[in-house]
N, C-alpha and C. Protein backbone atom coordinates (compact mmCIF):
# COMPACT_ATOMS: atom_id res chain seq x y z
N UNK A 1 -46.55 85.36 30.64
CA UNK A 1 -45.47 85.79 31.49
C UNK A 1 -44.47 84.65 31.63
N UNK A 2 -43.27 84.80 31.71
CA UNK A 2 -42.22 83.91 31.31
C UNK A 2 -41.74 83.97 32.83
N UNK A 3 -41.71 82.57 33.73
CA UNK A 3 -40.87 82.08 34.98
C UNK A 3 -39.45 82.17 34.79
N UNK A 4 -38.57 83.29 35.53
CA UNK A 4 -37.28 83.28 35.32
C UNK A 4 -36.70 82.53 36.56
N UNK A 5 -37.60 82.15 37.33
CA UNK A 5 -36.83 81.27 38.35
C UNK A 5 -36.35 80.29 37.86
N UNK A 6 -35.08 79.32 38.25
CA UNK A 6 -34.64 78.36 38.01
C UNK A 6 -34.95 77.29 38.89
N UNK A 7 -35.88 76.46 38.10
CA UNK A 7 -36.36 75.30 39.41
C UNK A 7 -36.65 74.33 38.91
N UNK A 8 -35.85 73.81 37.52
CA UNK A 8 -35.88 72.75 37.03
C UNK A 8 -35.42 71.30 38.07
N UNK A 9 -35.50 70.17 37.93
CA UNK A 9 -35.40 69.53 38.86
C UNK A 9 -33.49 68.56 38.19
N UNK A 10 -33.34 68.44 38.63
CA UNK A 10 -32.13 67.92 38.47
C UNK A 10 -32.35 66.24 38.00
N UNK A 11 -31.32 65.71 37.05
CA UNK A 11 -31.41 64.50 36.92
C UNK A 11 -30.45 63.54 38.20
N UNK A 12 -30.89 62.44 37.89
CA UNK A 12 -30.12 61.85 39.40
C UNK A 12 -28.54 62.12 38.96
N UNK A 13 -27.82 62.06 39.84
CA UNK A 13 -26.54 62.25 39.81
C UNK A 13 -26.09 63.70 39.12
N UNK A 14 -27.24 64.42 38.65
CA UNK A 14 -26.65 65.60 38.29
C UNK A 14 -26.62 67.07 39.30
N UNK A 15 -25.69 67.59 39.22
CA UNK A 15 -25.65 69.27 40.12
C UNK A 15 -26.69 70.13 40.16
N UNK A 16 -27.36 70.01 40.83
CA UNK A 16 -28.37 71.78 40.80
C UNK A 16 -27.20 73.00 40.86
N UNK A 17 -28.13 73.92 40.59
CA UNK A 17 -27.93 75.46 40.35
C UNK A 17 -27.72 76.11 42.19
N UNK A 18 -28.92 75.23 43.12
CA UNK A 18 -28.79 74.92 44.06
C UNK A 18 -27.73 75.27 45.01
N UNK A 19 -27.02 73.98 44.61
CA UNK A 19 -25.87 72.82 45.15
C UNK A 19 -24.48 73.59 44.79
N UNK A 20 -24.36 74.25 43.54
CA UNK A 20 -23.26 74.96 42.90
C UNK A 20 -23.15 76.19 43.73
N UNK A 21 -24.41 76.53 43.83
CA UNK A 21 -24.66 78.46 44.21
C UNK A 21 -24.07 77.96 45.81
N UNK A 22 -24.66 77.01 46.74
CA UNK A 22 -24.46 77.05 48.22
C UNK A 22 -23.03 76.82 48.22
N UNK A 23 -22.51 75.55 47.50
CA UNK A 23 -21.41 75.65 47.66
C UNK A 23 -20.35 76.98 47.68
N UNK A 24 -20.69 77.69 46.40
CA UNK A 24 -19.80 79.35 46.62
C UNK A 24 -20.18 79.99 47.91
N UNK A 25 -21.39 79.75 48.04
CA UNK A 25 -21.71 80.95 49.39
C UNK A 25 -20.93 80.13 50.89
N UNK A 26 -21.04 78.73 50.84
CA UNK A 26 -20.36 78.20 51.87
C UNK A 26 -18.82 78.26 51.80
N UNK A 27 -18.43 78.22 51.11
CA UNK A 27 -16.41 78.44 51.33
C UNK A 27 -16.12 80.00 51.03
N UNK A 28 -16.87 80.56 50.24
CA UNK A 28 -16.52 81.70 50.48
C UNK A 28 -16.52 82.92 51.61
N UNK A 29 -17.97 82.66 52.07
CA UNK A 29 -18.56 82.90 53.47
C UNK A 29 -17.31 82.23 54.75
N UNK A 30 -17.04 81.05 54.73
CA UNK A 30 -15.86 80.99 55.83
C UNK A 30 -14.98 81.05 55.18
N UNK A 31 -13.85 81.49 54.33
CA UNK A 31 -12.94 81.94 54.01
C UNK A 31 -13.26 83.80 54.55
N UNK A 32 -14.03 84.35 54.64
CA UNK A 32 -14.10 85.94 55.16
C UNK A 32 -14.00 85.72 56.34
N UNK A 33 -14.99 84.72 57.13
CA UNK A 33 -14.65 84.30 58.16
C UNK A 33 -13.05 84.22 58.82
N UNK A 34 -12.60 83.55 58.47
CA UNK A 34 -10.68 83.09 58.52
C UNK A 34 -10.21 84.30 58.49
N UNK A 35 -10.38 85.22 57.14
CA UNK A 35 -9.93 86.47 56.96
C UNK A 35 -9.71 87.76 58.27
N UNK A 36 -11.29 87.34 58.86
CA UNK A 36 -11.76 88.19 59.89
C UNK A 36 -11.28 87.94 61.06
N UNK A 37 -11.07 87.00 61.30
CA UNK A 37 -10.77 86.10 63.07
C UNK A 37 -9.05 86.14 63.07
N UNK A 38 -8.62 85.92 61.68
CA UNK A 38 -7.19 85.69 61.64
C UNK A 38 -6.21 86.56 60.86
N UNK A 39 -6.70 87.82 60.35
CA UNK A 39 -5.92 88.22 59.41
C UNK A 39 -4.48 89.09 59.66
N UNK A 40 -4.40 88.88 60.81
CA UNK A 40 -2.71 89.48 60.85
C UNK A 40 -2.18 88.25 60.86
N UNK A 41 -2.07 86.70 61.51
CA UNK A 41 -1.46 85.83 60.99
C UNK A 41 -1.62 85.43 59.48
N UNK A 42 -2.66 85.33 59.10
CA UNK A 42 -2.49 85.28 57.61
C UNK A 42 -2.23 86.33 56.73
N UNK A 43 -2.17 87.28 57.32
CA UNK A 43 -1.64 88.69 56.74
C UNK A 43 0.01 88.14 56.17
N UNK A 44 0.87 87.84 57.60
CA UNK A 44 2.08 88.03 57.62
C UNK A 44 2.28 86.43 56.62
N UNK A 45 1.78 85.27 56.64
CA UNK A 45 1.87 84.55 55.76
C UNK A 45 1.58 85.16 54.21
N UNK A 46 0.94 85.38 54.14
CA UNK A 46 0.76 85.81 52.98
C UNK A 46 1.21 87.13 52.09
N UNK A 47 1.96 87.87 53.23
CA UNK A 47 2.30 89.47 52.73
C UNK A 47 1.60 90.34 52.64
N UNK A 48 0.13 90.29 52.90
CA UNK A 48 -0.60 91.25 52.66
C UNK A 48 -1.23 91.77 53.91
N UNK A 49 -1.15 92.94 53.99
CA UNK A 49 -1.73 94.20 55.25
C UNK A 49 -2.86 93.14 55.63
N UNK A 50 -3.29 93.15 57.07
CA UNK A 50 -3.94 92.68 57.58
C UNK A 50 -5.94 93.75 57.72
N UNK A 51 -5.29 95.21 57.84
CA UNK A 51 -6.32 95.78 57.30
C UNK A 51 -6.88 95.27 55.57
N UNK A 52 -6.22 95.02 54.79
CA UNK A 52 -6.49 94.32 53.32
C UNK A 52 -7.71 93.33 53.41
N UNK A 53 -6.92 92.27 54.34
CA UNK A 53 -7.79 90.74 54.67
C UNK A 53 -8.99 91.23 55.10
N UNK A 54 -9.03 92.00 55.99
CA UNK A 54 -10.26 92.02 56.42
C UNK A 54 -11.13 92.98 55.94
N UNK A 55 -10.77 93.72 55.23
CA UNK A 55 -12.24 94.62 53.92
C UNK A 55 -11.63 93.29 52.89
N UNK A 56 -11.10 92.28 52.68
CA UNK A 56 -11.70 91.56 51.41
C UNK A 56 -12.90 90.35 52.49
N UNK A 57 -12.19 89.55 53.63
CA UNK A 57 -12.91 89.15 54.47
C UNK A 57 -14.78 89.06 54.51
N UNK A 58 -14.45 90.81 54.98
CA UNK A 58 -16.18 91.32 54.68
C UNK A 58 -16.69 91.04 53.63
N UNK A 59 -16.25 91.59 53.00
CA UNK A 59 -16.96 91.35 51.32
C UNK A 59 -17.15 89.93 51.05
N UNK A 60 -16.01 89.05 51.88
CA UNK A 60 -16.72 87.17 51.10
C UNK A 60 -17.94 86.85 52.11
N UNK A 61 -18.26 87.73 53.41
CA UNK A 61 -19.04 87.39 54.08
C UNK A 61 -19.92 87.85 53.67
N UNK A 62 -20.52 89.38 53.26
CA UNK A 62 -21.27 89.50 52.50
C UNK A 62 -21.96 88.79 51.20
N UNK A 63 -20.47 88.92 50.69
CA UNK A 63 -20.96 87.46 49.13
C UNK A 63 -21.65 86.64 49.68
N UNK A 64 -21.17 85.61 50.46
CA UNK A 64 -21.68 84.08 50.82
C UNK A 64 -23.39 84.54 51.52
N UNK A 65 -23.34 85.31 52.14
CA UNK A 65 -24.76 85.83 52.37
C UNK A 65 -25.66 85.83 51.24
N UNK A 66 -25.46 86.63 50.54
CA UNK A 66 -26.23 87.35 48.85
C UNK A 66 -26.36 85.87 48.61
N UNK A 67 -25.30 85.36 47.92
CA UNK A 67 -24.84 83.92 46.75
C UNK A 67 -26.15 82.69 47.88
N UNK A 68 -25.91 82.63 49.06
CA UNK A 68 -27.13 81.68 49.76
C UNK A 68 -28.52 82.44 49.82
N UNK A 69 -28.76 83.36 49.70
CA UNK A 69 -30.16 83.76 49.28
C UNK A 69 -30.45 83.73 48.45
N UNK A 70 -29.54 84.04 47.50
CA UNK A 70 -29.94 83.83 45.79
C UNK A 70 -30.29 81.90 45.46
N UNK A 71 -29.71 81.42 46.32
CA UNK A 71 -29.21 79.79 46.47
C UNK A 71 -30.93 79.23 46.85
N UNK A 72 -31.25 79.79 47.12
CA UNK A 72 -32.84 79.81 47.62
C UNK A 72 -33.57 79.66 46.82
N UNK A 73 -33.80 80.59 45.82
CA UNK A 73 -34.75 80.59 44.84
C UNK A 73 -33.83 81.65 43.63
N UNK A 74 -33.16 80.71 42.91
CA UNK A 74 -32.36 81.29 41.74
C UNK A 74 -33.04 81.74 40.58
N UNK A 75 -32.87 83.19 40.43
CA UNK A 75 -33.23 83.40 39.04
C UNK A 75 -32.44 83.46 37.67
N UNK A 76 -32.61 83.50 36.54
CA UNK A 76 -31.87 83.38 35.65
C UNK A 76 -31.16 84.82 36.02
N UNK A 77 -31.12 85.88 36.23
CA UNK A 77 -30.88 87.59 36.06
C UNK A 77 -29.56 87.33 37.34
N UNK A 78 -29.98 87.10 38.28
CA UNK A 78 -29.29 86.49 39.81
C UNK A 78 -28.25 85.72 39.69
N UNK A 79 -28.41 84.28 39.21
CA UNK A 79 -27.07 83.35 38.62
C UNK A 79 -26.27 84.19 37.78
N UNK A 80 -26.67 84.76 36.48
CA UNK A 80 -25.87 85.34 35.64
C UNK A 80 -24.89 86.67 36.44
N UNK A 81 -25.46 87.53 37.37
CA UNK A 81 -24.60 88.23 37.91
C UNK A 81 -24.01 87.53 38.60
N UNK A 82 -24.20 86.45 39.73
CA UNK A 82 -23.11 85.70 40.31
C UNK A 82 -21.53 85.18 39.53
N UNK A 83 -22.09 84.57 38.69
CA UNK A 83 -21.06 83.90 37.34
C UNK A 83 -20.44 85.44 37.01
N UNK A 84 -20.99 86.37 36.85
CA UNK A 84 -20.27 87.27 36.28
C UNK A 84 -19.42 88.25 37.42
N UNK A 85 -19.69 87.73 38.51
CA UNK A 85 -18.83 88.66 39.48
C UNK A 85 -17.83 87.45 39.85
N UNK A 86 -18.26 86.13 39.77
CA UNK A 86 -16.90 85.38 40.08
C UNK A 86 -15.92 85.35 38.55
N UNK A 87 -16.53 85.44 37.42
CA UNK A 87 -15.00 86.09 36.54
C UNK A 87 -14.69 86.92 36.76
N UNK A 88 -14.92 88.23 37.09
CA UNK A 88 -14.43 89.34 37.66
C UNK A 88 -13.58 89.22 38.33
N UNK A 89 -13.65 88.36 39.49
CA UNK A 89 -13.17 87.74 41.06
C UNK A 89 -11.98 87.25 40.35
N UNK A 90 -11.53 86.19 39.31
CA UNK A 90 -10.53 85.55 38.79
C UNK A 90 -9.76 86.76 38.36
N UNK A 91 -10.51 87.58 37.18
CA UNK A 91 -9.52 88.44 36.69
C UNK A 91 -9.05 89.41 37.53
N UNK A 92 -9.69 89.99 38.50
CA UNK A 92 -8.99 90.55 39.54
C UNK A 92 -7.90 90.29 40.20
N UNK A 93 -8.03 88.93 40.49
CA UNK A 93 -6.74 88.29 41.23
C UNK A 93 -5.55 88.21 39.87
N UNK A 94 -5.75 87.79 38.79
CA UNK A 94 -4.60 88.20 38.41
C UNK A 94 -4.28 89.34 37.75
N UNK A 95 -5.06 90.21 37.74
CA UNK A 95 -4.64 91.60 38.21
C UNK A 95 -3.90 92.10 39.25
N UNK A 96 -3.99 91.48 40.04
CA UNK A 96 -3.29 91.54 41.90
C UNK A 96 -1.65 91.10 41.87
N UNK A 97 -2.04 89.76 41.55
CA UNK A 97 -0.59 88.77 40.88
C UNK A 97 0.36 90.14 40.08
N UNK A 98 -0.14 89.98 38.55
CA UNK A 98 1.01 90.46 37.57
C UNK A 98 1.62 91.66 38.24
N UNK A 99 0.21 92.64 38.89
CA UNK A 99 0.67 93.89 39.23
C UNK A 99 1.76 94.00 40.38
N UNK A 100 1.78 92.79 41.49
CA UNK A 100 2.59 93.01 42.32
C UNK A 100 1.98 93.73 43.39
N UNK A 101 0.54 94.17 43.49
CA UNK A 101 0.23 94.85 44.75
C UNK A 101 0.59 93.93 46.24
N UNK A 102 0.77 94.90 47.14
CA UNK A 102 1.20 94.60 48.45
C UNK A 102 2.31 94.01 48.48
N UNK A 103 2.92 93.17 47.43
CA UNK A 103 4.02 92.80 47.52
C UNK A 103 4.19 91.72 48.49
N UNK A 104 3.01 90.64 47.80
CA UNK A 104 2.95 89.42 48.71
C UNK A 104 3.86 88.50 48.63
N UNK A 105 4.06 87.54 49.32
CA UNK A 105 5.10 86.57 49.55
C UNK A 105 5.16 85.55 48.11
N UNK A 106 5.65 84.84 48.32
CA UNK A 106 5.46 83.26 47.18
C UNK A 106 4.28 82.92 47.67
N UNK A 107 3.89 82.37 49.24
CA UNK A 107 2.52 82.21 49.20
C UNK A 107 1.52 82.79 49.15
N UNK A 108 1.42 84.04 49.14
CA UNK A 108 0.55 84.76 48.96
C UNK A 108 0.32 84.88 47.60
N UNK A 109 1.24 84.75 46.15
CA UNK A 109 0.68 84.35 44.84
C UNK A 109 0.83 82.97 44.84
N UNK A 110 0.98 82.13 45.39
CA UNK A 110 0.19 80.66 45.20
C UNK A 110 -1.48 80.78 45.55
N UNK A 111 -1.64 81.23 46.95
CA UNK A 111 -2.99 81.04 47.36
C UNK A 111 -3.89 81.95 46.60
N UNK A 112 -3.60 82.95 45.77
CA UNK A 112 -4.04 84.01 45.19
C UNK A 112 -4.56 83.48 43.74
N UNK A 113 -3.61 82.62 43.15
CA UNK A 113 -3.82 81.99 42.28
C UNK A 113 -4.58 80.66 42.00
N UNK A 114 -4.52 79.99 43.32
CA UNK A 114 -5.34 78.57 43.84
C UNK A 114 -6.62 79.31 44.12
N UNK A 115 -6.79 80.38 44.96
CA UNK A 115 -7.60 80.90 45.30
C UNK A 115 -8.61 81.47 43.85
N UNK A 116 -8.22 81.82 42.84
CA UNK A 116 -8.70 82.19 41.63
C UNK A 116 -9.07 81.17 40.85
N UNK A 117 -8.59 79.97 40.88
CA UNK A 117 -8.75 78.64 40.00
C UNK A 117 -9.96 78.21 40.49
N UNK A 118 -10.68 78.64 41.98
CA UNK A 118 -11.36 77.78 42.62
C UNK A 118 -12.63 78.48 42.43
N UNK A 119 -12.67 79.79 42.55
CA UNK A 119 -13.55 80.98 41.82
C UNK A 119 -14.08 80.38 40.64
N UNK A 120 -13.13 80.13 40.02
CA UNK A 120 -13.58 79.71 38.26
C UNK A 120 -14.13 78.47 38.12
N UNK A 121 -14.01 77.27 39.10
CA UNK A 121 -14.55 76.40 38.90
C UNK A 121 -15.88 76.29 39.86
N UNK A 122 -16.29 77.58 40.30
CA UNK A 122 -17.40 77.88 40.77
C UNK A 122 -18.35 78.68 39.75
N UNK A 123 -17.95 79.37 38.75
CA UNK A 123 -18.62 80.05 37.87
C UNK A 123 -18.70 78.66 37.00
N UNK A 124 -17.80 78.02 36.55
CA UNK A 124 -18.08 76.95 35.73
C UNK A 124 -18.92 75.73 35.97
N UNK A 125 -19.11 75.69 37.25
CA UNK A 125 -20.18 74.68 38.25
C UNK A 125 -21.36 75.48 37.64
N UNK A 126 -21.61 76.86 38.17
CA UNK A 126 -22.97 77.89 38.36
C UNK A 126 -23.38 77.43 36.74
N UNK A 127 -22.21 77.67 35.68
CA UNK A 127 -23.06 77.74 34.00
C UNK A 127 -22.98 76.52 33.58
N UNK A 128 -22.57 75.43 33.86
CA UNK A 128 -22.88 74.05 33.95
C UNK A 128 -24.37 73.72 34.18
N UNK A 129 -24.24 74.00 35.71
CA UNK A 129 -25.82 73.67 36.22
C UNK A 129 -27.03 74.35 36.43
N UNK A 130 -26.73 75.13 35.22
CA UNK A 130 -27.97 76.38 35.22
C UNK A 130 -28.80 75.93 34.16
N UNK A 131 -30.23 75.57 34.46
CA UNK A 131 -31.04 75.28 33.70
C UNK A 131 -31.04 75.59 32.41
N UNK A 132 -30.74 76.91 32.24
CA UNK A 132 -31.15 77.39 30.66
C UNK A 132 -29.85 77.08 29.53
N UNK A 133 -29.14 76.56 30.48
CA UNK A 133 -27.67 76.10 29.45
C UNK A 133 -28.60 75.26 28.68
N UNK A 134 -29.13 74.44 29.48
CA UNK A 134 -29.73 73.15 28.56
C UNK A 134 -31.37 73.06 27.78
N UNK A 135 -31.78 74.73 27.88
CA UNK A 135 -32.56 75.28 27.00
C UNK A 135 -34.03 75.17 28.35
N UNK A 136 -33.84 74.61 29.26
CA UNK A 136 -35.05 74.62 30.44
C UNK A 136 -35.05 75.78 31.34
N UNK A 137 -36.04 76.27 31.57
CA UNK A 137 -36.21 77.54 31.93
C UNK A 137 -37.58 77.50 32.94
N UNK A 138 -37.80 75.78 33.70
CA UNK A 138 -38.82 75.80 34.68
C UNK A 138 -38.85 74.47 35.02
């Protein structure tokens, strides 16, 4: 029977799978947060309906939930859908961008786009520091 958990141990100075995964669940998790507590001021900064912010809000609170349990005890099946819902997450947003929905401000496609760069260097953290990149699988 083959261990799909990921629980290789990290070299010094190097990233766990860990460390990558909490990190997404921690900024993303209070960014829904912000969304939730504040989203008609950041609505009107940003151009977008304040009902919007807060069903995307939920959903990063949800994420950051899932992404820190998974952060627990990572499996190979678990990371790979994470990584694959934060490219999703990128291409969505510029799906959002080109299309022009809501008809957000300038800052609202800056942060949309910062906001997407940061996604990606969270999927690129996750397949970086995922054991089996580097052929370890325990």
């Amino acid at each position: 029977m083959t261990d799909t958990t990921l629980t290789a141990p990290a070299a010094p100075g190097r990233i766990t799978i860990r460390f990558a995964l909490l990190l997404d669940a921690v900024i993303s998790g209070a960014n829904g947060v912000a969304y939730l507590v504040a989203a008609g001021p950041i609505g009107d900064l940003l151009g977008v309906p304040a009902d919007f912010l807060r069903a995307v809000g939920a959903f990063f609170v949800a994420y950051g939930v899932v992404v820190w349990l998974v952060s627990r005890a990572p499996s190979s099946r678990a990371v790979a859908a994470i990584i694959t819902g934060n490219v999703l997450w990128v291409l969505a947003s510029a799906v959002y961008v080109i299309a022009g929905w809501h008809d957000p401000t300038t800052a609202g496609v800056v942060w949309t786009v910062m906001q997407a760069i940061v996604v990606a260097g969270f999927a690129e953290l996750q397949v970086a520091s995922a054991p089996w990149r580097a052929g370890r699988t325990s």
